[in-house]
C-alpha atoms as a PDB file:
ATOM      1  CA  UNK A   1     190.315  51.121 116.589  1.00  0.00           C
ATOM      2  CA  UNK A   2     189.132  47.695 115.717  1.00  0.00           C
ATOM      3  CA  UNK A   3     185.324  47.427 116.494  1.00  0.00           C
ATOM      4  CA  UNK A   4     183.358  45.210 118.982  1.00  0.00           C
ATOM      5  CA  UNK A   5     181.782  43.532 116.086  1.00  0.00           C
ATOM      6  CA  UNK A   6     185.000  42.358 114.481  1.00  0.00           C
ATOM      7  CA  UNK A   7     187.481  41.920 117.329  1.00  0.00           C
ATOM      8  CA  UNK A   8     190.943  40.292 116.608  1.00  0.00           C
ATOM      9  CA  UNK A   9     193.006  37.479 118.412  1.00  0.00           C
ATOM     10  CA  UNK A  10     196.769  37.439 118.676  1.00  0.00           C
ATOM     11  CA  UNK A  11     197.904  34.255 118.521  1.00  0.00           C
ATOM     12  CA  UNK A  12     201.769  33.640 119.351  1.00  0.00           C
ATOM     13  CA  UNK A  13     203.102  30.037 120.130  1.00  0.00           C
ATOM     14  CA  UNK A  14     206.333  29.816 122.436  1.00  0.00           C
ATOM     15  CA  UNK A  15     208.872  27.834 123.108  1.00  0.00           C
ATOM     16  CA  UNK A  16     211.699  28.796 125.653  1.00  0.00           C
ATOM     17  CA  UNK A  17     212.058  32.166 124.100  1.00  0.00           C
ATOM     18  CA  UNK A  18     211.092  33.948 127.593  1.00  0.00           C
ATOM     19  CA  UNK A  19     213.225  37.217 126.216  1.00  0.00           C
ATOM     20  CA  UNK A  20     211.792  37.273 122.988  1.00  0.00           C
ATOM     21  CA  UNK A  21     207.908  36.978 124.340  1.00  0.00           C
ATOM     22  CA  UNK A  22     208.980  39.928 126.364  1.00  0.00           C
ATOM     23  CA  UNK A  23     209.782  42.155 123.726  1.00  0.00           C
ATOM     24  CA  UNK A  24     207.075  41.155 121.241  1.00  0.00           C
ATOM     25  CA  UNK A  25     204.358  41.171 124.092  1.00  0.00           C
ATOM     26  CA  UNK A  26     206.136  45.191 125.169  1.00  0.00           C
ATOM     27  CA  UNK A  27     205.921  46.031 121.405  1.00  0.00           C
ATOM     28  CA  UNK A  28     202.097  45.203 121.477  1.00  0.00           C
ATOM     29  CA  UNK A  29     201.989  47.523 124.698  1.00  0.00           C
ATOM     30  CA  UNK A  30     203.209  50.431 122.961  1.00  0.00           C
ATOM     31  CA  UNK A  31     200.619  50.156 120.652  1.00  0.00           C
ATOM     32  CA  UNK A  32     197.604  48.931 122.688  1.00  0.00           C
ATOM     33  CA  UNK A  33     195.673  52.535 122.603  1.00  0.00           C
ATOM     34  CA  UNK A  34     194.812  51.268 118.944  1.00  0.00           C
ATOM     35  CA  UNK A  35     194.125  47.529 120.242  1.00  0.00           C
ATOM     36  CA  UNK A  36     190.409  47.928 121.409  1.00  0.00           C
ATOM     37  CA  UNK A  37     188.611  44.985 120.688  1.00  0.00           C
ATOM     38  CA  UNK A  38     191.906  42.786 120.784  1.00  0.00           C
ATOM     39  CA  UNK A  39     193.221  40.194 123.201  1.00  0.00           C
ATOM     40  CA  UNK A  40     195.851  38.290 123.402  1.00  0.00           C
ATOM     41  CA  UNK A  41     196.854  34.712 123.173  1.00  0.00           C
ATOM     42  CA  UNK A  42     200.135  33.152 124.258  1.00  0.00           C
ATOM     43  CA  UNK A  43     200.415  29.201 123.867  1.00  0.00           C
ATOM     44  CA  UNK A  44     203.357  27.949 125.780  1.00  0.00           C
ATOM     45  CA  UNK A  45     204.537  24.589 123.821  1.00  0.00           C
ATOM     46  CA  UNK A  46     206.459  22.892 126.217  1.00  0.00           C
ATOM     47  CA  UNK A  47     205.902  19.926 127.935  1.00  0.00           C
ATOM     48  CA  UNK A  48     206.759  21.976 131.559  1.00  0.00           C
ATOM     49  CA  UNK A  49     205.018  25.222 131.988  1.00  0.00           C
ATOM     50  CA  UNK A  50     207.750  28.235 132.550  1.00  0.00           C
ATOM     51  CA  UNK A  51     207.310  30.092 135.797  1.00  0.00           C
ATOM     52  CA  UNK A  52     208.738  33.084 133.679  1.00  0.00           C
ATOM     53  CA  UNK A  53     206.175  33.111 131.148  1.00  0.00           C
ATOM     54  CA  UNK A  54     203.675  33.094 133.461  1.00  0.00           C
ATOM     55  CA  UNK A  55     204.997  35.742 135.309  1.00  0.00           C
ATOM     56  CA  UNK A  56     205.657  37.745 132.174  1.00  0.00           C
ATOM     57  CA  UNK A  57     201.791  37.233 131.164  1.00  0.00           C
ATOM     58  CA  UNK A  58     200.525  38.287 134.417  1.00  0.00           C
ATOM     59  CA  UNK A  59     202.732  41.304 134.515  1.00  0.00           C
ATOM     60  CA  UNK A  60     200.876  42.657 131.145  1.00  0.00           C
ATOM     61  CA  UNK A  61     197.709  41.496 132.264  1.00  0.00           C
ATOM     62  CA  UNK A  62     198.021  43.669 135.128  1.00  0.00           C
ATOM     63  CA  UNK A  63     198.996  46.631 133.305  1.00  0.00           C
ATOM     64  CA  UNK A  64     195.514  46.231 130.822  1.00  0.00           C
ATOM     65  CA  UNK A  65     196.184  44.253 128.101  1.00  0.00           C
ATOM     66  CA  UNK A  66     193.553  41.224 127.684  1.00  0.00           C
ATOM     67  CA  UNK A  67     196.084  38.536 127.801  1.00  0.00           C
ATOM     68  CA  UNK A  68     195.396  34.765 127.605  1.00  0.00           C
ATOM     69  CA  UNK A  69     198.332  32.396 128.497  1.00  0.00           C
ATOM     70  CA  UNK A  70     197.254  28.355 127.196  1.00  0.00           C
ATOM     71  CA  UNK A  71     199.646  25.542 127.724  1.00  0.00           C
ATOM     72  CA  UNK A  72     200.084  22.847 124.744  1.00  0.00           C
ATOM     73  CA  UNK A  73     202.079  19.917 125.730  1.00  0.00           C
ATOM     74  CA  UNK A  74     202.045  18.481 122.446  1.00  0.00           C
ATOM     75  CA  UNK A  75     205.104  19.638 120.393  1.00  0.00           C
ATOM     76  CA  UNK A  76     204.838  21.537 117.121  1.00  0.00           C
ATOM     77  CA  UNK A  77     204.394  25.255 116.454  1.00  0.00           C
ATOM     78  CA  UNK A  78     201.123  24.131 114.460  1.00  0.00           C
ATOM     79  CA  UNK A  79     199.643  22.273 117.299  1.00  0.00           C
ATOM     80  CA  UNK A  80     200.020  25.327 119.871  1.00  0.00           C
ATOM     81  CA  UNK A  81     198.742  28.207 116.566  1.00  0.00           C
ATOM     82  CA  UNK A  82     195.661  25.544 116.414  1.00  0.00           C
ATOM     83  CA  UNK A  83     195.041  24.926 120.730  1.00  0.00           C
ATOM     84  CA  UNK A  84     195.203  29.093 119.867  1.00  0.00           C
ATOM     85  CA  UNK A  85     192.453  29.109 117.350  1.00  0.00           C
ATOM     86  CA  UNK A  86     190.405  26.811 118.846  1.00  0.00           C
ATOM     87  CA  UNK A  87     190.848  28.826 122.352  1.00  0.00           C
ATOM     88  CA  UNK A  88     190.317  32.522 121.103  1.00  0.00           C
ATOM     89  CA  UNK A  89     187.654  34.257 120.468  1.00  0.00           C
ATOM     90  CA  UNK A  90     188.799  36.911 117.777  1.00  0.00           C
ATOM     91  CA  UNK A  91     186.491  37.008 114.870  1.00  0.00           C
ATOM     92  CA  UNK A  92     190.189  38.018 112.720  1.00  0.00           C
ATOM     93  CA  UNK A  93     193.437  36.002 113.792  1.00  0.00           C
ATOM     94  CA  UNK A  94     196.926  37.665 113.562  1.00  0.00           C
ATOM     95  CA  UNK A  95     199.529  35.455 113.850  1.00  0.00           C
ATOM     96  CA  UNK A  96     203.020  36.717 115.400  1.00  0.00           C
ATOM     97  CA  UNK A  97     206.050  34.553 116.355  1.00  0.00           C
ATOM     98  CA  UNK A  98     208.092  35.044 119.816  1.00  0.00           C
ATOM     99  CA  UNK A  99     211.090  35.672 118.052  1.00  0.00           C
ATOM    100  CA  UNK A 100     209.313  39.019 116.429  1.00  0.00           C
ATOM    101  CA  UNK A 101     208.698  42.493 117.428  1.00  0.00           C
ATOM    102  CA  UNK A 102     205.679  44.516 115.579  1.00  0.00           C
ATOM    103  CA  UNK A 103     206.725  47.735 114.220  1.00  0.00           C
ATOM    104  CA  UNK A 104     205.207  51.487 115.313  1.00  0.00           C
ATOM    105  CA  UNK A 105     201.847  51.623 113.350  1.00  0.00           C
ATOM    106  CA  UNK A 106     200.851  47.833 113.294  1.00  0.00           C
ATOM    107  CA  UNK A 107     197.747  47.405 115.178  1.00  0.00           C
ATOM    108  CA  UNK A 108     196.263  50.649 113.653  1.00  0.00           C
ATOM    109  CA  UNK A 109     197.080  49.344 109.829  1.00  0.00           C
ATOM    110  CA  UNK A 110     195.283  46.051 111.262  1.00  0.00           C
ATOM    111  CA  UNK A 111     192.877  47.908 112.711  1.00  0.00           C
ATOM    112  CA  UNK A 112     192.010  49.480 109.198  1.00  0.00           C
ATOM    113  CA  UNK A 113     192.520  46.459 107.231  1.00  0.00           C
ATOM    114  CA  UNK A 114     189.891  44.424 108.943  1.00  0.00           C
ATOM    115  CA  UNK A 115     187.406  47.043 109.514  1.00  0.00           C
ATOM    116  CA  UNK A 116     186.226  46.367 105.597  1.00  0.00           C
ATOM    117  CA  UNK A 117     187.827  42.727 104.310  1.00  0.00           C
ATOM    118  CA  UNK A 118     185.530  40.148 103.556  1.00  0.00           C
ATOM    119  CA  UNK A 119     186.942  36.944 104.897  1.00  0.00           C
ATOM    120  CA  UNK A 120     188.193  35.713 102.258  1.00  0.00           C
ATOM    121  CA  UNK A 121     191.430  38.142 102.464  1.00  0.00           C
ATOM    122  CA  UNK A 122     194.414  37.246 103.843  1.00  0.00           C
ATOM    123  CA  UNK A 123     196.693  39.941 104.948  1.00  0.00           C
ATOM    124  CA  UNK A 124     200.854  40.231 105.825  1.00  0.00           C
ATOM    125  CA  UNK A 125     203.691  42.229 105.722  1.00  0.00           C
ATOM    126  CA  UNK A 126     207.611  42.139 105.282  1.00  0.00           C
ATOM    127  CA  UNK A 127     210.044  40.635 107.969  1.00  0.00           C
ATOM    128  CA  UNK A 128     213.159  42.859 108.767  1.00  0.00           C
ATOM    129  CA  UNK A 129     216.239  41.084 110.556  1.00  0.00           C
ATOM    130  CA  UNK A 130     217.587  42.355 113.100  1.00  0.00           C
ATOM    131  CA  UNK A 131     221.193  40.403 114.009  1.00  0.00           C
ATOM    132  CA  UNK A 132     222.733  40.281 117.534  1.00  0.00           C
ATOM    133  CA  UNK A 133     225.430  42.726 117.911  1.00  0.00           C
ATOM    134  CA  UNK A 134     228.518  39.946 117.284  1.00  0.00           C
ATOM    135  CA  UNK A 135     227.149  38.810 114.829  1.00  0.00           C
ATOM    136  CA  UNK A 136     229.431  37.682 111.338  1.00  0.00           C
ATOM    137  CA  UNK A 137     230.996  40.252 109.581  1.00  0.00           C
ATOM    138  CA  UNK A 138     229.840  38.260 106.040  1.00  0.00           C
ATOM    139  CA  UNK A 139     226.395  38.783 106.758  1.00  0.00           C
ATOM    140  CA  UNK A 140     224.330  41.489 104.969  1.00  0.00           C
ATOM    141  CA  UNK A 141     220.571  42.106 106.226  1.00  0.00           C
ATOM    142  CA  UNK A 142     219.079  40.851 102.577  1.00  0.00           C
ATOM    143  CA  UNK A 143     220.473  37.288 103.118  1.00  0.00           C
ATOM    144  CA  UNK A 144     217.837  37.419 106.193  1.00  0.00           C
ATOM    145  CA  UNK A 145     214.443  39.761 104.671  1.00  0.00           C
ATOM    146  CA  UNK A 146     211.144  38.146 103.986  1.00  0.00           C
ATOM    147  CA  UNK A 147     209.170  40.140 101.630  1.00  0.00           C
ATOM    148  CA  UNK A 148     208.712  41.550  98.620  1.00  0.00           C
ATOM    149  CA  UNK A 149     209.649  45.315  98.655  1.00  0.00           C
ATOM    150  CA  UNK A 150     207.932  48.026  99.746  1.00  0.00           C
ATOM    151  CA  UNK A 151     204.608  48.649  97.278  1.00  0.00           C
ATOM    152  CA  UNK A 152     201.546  46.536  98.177  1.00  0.00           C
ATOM    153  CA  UNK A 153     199.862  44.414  95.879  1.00  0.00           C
ATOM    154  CA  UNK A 154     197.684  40.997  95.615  1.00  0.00           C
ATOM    155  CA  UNK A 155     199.778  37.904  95.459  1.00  0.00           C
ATOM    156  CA  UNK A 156     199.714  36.187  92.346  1.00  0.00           C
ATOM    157  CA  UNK A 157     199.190  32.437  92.925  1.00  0.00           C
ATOM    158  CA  UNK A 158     201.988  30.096  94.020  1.00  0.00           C
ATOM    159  CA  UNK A 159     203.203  33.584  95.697  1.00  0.00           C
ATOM    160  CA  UNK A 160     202.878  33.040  99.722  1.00  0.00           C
ATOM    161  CA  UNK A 161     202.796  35.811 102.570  1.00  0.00           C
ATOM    162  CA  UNK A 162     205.092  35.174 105.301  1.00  0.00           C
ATOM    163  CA  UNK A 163     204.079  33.014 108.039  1.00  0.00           C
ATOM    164  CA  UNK A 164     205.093  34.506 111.182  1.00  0.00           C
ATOM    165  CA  UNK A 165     203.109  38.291 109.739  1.00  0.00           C
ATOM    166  CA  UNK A 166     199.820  36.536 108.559  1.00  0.00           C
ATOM    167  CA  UNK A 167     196.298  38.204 109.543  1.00  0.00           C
ATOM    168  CA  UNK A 168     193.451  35.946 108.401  1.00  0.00           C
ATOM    169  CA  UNK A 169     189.593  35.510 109.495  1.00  0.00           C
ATOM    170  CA  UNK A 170     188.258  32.604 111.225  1.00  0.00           C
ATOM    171  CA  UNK A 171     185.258  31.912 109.136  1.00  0.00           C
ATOM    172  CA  UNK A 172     188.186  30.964 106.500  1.00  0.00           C
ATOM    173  CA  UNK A 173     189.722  28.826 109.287  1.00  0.00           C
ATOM    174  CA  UNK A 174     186.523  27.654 109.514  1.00  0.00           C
ATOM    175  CA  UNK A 175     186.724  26.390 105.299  1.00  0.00           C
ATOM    176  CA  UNK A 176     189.881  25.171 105.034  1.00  0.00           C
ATOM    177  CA  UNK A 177     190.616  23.840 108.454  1.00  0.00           C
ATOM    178  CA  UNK A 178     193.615  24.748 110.615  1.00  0.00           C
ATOM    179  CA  UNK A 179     197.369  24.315 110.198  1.00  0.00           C
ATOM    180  CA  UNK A 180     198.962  20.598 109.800  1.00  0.00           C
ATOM    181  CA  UNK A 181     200.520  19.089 112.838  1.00  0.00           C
ATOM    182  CA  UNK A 182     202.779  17.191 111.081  1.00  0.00           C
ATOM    183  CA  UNK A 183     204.676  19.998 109.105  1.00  0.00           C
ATOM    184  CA  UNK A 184     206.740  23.529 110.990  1.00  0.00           C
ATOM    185  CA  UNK A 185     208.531  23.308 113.750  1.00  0.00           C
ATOM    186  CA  UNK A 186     208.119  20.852 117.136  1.00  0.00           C
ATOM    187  CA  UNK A 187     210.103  21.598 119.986  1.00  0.00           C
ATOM    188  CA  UNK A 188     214.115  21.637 118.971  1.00  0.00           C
ATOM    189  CA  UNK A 189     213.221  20.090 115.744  1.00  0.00           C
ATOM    190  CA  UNK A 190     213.178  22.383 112.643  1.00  0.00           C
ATOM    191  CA  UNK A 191     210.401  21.830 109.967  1.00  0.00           C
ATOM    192  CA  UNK A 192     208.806  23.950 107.424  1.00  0.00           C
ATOM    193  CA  UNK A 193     205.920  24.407 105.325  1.00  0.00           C
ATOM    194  CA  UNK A 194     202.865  24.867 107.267  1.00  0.00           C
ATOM    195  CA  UNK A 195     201.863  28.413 106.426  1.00  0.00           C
ATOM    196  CA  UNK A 196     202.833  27.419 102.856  1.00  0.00           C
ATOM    197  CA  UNK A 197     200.112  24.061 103.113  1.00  0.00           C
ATOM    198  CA  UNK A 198     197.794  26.353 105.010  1.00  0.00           C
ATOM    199  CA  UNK A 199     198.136  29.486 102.442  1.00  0.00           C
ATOM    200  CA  UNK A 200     197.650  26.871  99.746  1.00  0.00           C
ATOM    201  CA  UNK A 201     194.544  25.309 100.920  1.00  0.00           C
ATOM    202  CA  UNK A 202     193.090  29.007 101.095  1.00  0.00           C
ATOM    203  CA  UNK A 203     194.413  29.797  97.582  1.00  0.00           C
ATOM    204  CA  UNK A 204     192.695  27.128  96.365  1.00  0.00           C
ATOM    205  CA  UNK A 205     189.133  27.741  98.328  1.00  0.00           C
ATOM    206  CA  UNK A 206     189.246  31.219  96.740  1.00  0.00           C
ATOM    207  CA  UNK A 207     191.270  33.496  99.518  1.00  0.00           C
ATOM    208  CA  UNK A 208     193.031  36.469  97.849  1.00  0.00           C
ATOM    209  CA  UNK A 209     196.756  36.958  99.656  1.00  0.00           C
ATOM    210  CA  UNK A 210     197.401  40.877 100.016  1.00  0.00           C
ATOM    211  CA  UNK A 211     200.731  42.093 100.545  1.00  0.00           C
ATOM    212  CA  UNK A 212     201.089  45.102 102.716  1.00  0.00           C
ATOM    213  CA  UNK A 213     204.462  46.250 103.863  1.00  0.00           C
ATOM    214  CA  UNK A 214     202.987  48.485 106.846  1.00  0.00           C
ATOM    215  CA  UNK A 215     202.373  45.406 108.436  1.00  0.00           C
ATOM    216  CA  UNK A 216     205.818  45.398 109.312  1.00  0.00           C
ATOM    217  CA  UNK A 217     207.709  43.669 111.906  1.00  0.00           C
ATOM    218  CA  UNK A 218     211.180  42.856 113.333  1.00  0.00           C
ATOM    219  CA  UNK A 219     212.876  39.433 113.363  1.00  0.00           C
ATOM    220  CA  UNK A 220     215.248  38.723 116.031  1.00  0.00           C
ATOM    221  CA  UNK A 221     217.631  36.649 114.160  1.00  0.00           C
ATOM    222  CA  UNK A 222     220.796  35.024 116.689  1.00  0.00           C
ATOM    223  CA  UNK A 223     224.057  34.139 115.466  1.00  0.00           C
ATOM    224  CA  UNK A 224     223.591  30.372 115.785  1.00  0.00           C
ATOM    225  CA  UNK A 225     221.472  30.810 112.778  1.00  0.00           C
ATOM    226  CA  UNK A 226     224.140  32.540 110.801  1.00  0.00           C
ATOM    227  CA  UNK A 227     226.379  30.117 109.576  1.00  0.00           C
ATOM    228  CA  UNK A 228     226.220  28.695 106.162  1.00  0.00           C
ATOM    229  CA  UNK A 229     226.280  25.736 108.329  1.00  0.00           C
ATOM    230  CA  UNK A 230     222.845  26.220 109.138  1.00  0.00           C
ATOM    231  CA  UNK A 231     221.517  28.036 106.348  1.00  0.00           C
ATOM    232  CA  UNK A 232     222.707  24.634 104.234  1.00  0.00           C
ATOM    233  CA  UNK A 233     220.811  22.619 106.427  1.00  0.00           C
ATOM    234  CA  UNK A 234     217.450  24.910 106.431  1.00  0.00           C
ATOM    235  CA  UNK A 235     217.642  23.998 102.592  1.00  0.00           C
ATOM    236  CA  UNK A 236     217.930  20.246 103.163  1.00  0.00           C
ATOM    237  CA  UNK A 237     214.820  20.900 105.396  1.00  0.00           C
ATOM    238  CA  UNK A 238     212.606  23.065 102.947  1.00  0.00           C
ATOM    239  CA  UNK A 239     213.489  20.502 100.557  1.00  0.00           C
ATOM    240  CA  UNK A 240     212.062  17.635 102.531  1.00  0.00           C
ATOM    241  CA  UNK A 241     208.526  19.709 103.085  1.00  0.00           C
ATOM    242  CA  UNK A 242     208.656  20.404  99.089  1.00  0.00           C
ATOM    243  CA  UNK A 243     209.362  16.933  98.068  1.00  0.00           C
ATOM    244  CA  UNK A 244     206.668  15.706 100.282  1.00  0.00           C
ATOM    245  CA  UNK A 245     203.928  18.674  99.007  1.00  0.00           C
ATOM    246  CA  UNK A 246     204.825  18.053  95.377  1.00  0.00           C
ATOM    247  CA  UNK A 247     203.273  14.357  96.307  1.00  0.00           C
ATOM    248  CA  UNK A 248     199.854  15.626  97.333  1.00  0.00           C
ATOM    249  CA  UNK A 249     199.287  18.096  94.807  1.00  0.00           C
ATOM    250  CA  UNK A 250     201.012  15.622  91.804  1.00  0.00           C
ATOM    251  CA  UNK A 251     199.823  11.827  91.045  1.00  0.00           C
ATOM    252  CA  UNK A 252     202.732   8.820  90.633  1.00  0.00           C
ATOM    253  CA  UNK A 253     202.732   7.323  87.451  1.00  0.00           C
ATOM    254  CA  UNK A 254     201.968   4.183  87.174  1.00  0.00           C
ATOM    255  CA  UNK A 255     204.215   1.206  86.271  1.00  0.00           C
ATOM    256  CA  UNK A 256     208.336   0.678  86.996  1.00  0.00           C
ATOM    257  CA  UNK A 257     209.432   2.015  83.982  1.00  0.00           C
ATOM    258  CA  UNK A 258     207.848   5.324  83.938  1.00  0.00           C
ATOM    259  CA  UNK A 259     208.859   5.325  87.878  1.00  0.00           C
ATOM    260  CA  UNK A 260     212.264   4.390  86.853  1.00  0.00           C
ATOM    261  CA  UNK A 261     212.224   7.247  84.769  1.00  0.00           C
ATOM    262  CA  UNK A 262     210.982   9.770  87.034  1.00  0.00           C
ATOM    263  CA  UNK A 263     213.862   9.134  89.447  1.00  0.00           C
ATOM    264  CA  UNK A 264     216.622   9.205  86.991  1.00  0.00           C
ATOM    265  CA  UNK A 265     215.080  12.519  85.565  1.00  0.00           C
ATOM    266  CA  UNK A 266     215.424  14.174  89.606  1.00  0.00           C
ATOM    267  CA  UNK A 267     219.174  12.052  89.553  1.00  0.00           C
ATOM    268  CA  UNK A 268     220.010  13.492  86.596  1.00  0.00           C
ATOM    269  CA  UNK A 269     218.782  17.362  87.347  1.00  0.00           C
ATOM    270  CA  UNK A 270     220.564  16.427  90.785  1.00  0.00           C
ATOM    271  CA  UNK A 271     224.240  15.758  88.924  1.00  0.00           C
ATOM    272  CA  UNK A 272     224.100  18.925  87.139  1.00  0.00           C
ATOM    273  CA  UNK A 273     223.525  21.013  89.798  1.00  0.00           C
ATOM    274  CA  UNK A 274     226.301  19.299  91.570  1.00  0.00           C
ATOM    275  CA  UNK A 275     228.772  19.967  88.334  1.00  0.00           C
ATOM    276  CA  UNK A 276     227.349  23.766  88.774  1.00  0.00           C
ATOM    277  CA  UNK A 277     228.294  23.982  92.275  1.00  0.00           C
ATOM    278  CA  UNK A 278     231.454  22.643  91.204  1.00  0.00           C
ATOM    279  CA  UNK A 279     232.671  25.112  88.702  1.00  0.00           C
ATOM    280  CA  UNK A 280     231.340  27.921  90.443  1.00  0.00           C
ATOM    281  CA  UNK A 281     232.863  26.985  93.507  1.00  0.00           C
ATOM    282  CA  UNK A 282     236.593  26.707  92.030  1.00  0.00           C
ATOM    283  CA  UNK A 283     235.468  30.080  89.872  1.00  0.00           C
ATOM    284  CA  UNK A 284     235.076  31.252  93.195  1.00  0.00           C
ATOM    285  CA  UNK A 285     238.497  31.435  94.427  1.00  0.00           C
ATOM    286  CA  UNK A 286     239.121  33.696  92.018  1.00  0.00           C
ATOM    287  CA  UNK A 287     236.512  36.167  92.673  1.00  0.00           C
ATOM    288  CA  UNK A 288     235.971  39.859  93.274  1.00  0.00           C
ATOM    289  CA  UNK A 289     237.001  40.812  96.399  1.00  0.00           C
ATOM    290  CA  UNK A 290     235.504  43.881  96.695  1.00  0.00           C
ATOM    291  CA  UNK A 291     232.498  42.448  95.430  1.00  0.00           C
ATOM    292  CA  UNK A 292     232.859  39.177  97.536  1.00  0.00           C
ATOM    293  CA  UNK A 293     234.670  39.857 100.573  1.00  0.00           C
ATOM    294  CA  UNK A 294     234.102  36.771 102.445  1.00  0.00           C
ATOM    295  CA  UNK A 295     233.754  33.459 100.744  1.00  0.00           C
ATOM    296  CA  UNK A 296     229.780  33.316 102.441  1.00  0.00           C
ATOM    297  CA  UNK A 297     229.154  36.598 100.692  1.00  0.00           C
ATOM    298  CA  UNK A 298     229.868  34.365  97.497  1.00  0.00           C
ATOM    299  CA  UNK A 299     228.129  31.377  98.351  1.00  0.00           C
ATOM    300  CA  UNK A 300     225.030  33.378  99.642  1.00  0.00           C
ATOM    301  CA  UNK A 301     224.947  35.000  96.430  1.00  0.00           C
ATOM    302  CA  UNK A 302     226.211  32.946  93.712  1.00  0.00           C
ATOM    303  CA  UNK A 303     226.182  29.227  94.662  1.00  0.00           C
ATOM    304  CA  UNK A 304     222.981  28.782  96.890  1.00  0.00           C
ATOM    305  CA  UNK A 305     219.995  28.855  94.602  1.00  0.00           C
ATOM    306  CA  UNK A 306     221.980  26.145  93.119  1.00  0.00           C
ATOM    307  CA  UNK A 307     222.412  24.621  95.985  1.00  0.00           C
ATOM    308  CA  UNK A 308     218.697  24.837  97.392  1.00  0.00           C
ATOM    309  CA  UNK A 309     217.932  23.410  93.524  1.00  0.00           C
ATOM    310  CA  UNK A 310     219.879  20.272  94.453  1.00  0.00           C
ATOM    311  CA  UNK A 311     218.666  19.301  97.541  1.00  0.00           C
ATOM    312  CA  UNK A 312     215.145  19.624  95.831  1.00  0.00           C
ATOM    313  CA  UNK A 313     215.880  17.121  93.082  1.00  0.00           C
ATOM    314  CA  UNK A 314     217.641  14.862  95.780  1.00  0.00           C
ATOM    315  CA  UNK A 315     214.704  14.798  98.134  1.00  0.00           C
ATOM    316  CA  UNK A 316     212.209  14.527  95.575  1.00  0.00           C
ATOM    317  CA  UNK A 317     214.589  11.563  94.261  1.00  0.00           C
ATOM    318  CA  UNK A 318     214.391   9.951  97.644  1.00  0.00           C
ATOM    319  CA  UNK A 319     210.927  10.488  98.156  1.00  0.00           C
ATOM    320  CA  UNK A 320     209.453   8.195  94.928  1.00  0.00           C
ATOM    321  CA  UNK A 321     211.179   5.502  97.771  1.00  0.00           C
ATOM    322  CA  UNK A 322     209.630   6.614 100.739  1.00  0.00           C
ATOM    323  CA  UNK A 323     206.428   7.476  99.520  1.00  0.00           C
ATOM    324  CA  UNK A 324     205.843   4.272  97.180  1.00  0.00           C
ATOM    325  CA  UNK A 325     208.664   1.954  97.387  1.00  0.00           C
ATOM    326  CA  UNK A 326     210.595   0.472  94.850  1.00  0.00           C
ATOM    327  CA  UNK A 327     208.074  -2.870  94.201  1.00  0.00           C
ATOM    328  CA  UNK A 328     205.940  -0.881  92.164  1.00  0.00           C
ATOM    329  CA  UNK A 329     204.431  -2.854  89.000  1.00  0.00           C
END
């Protein structure tokens, strides 16, 4: 069990996911003989409080689990993880999504994990999808798994854990401040990036990343989310958070021309990822069908790293406009 002296906060933002609060918050019941010296932290993010929630809370909190339910109007996933950091009292933060389910073993392996880091560690596990039961016939689990594998190690840098698995201490919080309101998600808008800006800002302060695959959880994953439909436009909207972190960690050159040239070099890496896709698309008409049964399985697996490459030159094309104009002497 976790100690008095180094108690742990569970922080999980919602957002109209009543259903998959419940089963996260009944996951951490199962387990919360091993939770002493934990409490709990829901942050609803929406501008009208749900009755259900609240209901759901009190239900848990009447069965013994130290539950706190906060509301934060304000949208964004970071603003509601930060109202929960500010709000808790854990001396160790473990940060779940309501679209998760911790698996058997969690809170112990937490438990153990915390009882001798120094503060400077930063601790998560692997994500396993779990799909609804219609869902496509195309997709395979793999397309869907965070993680790397099964063996723990320390993260080399430019390596991130995954966000919605992260275990962290608050005196680090404390360092490197809290996550950015202006990058994830906020309300039905999707954005990404702030565990990678906030795992970056405690790579470079010192923090060692440790990968542990016992820190396992589930990750509820419904079918509106499995079309390559969507999956195209999750690229388009990693690439936007990369183009605009490659600008605070990378200084503009100075003067037209060597702008000039900047853009036509991401224009240029754009077009030939574009003549890539091309080929390999008309390749893939032709291709295996055991191998490639549905023309996703193909894309998934042959055509979108290339895709995800182009939508990185194009944004970071775009950006040189938005982020300095095109007046620069």
């Amino acid at each position: 069990m976790i100690s008095a002296t180094k108690h742990a906060s569970i922080i999980i933002p919602t957002y109209q996911r009543v259903n998959g609060l419940r089963l996260l918050l009944q996951s951490i019941a199962r387990q919360w003989q091993a939770a002493d010296g934990i409490h709990v932290v829901v942050v609803e993010n929406h501008a009208q409080p749900m009755e259900q929630v609240r209901q759901l809370c009190e239900d848990h909190s009447s069965a013994g689990m130290d539950i706190l339910l906060l509301h934060q109007p304000e949208p964004g996933a970071s603003n509601a993880r930060n109202l929960g950091i500010e709000q808790s009292s854990g001396e160790w933060l473990i940060f779940l999504d309501d679209d998760e389910e911790i698996l058997e073993g969690y809170l112990a392996k937490a438990a153990r994990l915390i009882r001798d880091a120094r503060p400077m560690s930063i601790f998560g596990g692997q994500c396993l999808p779990v799909f609804e039961a219609d869902a496509p016939k195309w997709v395979k689990p793999e397309y869907s798994y965070i993680g790397y594998g099964t063996d723990a190690f320390q993260l080399a840098r430019g390596r991130y854990l995954p966000g919605g698995n992260l275990i962290l201490s608050r005196e680090l919080l404390d360092q490197i401040g809290l996550y950015n309101p202006k990058l994830g998600h906020a309300g039905l808008r999707t954005g990404y990036g702030e565990e990678t800006d906030l795992l970056k800002r405690a790579e470079d302060a010192g923090a060692v990343q440790n990968y542990t695959p016992e820190l396992s959880i589930v990750h509820h994953i419904p079918n509106s989310r499995l079309t390559l439909r969507w999956l195209k436009a999750q690229k388009c909207k990693s690439a936007q958070f990369k183009a605009w972190y490659y600008w605070q960690t990378h200084q503009m050159p100075a003067g037209r021309a060597k702008l000039t040239g900047l853009k036509l070099s991401c224009l240029r890496a754009a077009l030939l990822q574009e003549i890539k896709i091309a080929w390999k698309s008309a390749v893939g008409f032709l291709r295996n069908q055991k191998t490639f049964p549905y023309w996703e399985n193909y894309f998934m697996e042959k055509l979108m790293t290339d895709y995800s490459r182009l939508q990185n030159n194009l944004e970071l094309f775009r950006s040189i406009k938005w982020f300095h104009g095109d007046d620069n002497a």
